[in-house]
N, C-alpha and C. Protein backbone atom coordinates (compact mmCIF):
# COMPACT_ATOMS: atom_id res chain seq x y z
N UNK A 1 48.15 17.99 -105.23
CA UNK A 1 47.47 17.25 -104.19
C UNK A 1 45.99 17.67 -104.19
N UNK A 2 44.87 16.73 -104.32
CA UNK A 2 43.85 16.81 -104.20
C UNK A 2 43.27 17.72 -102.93
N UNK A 3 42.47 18.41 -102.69
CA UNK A 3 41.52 19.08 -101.84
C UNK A 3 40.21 17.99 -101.35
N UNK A 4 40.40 17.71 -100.16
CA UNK A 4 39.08 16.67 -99.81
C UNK A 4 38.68 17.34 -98.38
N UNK A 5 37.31 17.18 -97.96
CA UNK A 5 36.67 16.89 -96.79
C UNK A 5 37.04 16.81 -95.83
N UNK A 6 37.05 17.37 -95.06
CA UNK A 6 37.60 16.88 -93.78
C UNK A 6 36.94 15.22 -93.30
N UNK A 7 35.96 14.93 -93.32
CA UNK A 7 35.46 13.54 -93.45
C UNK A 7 36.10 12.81 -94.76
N UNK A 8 35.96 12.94 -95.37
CA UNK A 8 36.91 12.27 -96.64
C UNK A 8 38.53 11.94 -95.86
N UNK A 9 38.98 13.15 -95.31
CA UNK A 9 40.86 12.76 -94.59
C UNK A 9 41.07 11.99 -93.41
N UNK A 10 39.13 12.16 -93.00
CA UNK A 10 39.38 10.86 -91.53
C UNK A 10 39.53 9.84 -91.80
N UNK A 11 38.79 9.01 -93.41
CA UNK A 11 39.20 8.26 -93.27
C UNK A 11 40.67 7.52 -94.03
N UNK A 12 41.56 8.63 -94.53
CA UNK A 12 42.81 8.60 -94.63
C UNK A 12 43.62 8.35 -93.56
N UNK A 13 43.03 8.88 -92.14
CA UNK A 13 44.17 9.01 -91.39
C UNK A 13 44.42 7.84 -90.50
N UNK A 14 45.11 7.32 -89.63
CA UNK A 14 45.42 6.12 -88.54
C UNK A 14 44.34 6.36 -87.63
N UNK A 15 44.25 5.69 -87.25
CA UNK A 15 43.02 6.06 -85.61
C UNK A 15 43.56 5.99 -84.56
N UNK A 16 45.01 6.83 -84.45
CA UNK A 16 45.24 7.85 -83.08
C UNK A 16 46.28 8.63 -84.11
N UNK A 17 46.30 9.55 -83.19
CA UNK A 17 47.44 10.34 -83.81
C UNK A 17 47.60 12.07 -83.28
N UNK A 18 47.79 12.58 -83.47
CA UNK A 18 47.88 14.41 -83.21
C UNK A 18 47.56 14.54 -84.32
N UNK A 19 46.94 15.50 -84.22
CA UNK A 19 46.66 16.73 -85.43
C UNK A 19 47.16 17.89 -85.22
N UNK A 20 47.77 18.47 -86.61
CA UNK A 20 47.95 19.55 -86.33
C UNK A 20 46.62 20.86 -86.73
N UNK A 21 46.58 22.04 -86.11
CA UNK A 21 45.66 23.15 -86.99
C UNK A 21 46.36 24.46 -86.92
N UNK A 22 46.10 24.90 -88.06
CA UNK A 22 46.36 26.45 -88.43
C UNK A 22 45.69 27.21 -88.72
N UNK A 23 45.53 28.50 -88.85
CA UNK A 23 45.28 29.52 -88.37
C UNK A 23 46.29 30.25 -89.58
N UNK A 24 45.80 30.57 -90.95
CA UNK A 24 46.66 31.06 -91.70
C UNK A 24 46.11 32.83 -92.06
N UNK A 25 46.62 33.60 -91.51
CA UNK A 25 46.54 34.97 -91.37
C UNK A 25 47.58 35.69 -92.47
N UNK A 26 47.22 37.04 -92.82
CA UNK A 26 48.09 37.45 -93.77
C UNK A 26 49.44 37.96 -93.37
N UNK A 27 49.56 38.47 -91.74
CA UNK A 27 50.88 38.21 -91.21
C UNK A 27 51.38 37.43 -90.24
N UNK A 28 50.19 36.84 -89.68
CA UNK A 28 50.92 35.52 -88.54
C UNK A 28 50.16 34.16 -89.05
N UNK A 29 50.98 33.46 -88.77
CA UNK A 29 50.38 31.96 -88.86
C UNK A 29 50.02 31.50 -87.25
N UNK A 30 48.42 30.80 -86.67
CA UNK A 30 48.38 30.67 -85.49
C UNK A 30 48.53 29.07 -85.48
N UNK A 31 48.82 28.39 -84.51
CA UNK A 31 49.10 26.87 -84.87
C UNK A 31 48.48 26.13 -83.12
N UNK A 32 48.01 25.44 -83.83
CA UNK A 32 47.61 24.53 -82.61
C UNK A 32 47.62 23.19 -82.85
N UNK A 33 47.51 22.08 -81.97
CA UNK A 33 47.43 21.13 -82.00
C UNK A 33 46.68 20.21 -80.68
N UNK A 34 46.20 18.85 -81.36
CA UNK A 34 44.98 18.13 -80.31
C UNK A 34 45.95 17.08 -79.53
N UNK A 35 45.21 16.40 -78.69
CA UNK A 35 46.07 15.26 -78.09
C UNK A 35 45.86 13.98 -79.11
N UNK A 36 47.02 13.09 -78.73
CA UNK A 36 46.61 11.50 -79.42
C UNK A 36 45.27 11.29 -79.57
N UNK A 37 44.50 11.86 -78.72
CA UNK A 37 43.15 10.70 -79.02
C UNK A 37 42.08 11.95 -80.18
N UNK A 38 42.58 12.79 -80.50
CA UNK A 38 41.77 13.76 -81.02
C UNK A 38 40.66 14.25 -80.36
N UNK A 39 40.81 14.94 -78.94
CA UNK A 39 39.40 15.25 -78.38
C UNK A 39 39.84 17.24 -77.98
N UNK A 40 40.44 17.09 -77.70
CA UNK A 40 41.03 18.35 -77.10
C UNK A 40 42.24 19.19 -78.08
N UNK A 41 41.80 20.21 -78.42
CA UNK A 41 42.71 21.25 -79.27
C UNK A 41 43.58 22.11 -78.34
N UNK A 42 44.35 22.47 -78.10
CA UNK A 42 45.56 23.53 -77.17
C UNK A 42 46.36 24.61 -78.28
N UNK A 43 45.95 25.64 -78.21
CA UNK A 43 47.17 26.33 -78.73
C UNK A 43 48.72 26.48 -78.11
N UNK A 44 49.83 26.70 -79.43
CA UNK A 44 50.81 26.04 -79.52
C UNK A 44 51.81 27.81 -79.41
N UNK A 45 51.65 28.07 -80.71
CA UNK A 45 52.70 29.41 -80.67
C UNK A 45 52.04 30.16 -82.07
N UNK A 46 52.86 31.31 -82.26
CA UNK A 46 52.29 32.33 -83.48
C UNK A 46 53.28 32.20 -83.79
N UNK A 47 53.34 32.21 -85.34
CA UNK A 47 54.35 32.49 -86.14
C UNK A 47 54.27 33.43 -87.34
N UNK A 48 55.47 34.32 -87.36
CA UNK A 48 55.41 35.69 -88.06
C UNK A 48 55.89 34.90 -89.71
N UNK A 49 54.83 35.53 -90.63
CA UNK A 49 54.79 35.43 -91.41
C UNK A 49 56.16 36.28 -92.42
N UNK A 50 56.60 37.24 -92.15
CA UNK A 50 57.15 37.93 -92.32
C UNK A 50 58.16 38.25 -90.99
N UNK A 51 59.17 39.18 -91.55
CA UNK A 51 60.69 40.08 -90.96
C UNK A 51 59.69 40.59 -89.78
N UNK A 52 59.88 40.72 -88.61
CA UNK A 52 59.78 41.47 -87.55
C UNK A 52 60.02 43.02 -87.66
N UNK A 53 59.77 43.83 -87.56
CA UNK A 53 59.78 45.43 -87.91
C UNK A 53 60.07 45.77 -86.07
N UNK A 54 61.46 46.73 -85.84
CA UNK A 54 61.62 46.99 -84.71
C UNK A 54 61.01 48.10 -84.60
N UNK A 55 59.78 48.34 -83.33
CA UNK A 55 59.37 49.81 -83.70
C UNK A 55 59.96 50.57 -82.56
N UNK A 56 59.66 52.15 -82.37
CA UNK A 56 60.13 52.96 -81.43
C UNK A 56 58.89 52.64 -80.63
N UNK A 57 57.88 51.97 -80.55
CA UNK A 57 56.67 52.43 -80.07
C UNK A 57 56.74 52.39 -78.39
N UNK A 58 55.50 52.77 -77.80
CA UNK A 58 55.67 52.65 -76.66
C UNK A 58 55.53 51.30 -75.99
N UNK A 59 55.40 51.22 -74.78
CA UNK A 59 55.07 49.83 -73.75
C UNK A 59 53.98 49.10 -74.40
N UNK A 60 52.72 49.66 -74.41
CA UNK A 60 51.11 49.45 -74.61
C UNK A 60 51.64 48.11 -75.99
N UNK A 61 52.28 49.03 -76.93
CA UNK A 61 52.08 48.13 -78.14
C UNK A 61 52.95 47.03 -78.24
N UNK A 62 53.80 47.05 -77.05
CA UNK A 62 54.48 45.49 -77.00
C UNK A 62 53.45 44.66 -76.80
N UNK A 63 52.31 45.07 -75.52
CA UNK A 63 51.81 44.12 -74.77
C UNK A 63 50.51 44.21 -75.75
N UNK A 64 50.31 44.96 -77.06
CA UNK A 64 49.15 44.44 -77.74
C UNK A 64 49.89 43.54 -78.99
N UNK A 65 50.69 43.44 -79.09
CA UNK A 65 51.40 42.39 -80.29
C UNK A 65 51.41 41.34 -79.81
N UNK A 66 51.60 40.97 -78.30
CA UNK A 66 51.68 39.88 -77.63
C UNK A 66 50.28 39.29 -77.33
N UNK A 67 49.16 40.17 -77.01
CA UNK A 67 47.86 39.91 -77.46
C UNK A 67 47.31 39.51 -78.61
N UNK A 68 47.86 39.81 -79.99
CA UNK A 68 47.74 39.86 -81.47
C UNK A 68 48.40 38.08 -81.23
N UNK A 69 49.36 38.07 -81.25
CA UNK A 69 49.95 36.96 -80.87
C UNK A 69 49.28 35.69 -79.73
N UNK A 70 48.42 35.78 -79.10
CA UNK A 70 47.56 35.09 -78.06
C UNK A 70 46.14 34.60 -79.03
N UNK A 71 45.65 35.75 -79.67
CA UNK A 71 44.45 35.53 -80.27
C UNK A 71 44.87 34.60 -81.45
N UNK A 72 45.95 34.76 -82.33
CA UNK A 72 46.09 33.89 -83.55
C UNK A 72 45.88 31.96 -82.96
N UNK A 73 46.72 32.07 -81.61
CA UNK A 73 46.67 30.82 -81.60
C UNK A 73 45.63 30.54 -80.99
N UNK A 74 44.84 30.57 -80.14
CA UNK A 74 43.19 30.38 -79.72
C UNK A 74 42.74 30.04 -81.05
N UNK A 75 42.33 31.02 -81.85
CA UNK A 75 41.87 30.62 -83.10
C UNK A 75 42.35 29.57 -83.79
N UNK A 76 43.51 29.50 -84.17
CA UNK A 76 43.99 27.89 -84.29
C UNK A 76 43.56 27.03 -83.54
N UNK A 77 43.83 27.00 -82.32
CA UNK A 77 42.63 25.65 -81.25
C UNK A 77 41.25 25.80 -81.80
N UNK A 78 40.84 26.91 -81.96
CA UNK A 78 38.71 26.90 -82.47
C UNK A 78 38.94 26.19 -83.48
N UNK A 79 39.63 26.46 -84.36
CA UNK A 79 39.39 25.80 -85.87
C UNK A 79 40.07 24.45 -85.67
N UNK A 80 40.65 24.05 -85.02
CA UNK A 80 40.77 22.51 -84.87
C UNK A 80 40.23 21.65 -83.75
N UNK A 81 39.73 22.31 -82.96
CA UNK A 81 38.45 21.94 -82.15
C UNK A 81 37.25 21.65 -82.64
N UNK A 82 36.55 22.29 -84.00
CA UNK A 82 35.53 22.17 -84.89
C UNK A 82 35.84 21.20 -85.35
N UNK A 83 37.21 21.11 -85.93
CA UNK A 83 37.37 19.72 -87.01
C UNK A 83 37.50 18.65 -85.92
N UNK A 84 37.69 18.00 -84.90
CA UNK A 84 37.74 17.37 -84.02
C UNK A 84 36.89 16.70 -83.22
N UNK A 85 35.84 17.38 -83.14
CA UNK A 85 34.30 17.33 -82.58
C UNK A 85 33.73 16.74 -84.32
N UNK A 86 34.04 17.63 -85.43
CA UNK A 86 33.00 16.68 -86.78
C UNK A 86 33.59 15.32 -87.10
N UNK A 87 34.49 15.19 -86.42
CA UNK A 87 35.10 13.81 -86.65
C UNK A 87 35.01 12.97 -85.46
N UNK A 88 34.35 13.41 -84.38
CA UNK A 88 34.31 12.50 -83.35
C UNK A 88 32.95 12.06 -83.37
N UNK A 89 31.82 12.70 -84.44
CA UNK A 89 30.48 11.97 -84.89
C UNK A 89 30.29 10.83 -86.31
């Protein structure tokens, strides 16, 4: 499959639709997606790239994995918020 533009795939695509965006990290994937009309990006969920590792650790590092997990998908909304806005000029 060819590699094109993000302007080059707009005009591949229907004129409404969802998009999806990712957020491809070396252990989580962050994923977001826009509404029908392509104006607004929302993050969606993180997804572990890999086996989950059960640790002994304490409290703190549940609630920073779950942070690790918050930031992937934001970033997925930025990066399909950019593409969203260059396609709405």
């Amino acid at each position: 499959m060819p590699v094109v533009s993000l302007t080059e795939a707009a005009a591949l695509l229907p004129a409404r639709g969802a998009l999806l965006g990712l957020d491809l990290g070396t252990k989580t994937i962050g994923v977001a997606v826009s509404d029908p009309d392509r104006r607004l990006a929302a993050p969606v969920e993180t997804i572990e790239r890999k086996r989950f590792r059960d640790d002994a650790l304490i409290e703190a590092d549940v609630s920073r994995d779950k942070r690790k997990a918050v930031i992937d998908q934001h970033a997925a909304a930025y990066i399909l918020q950019g593409a969203l806005d260059r396609l709405a000029r």
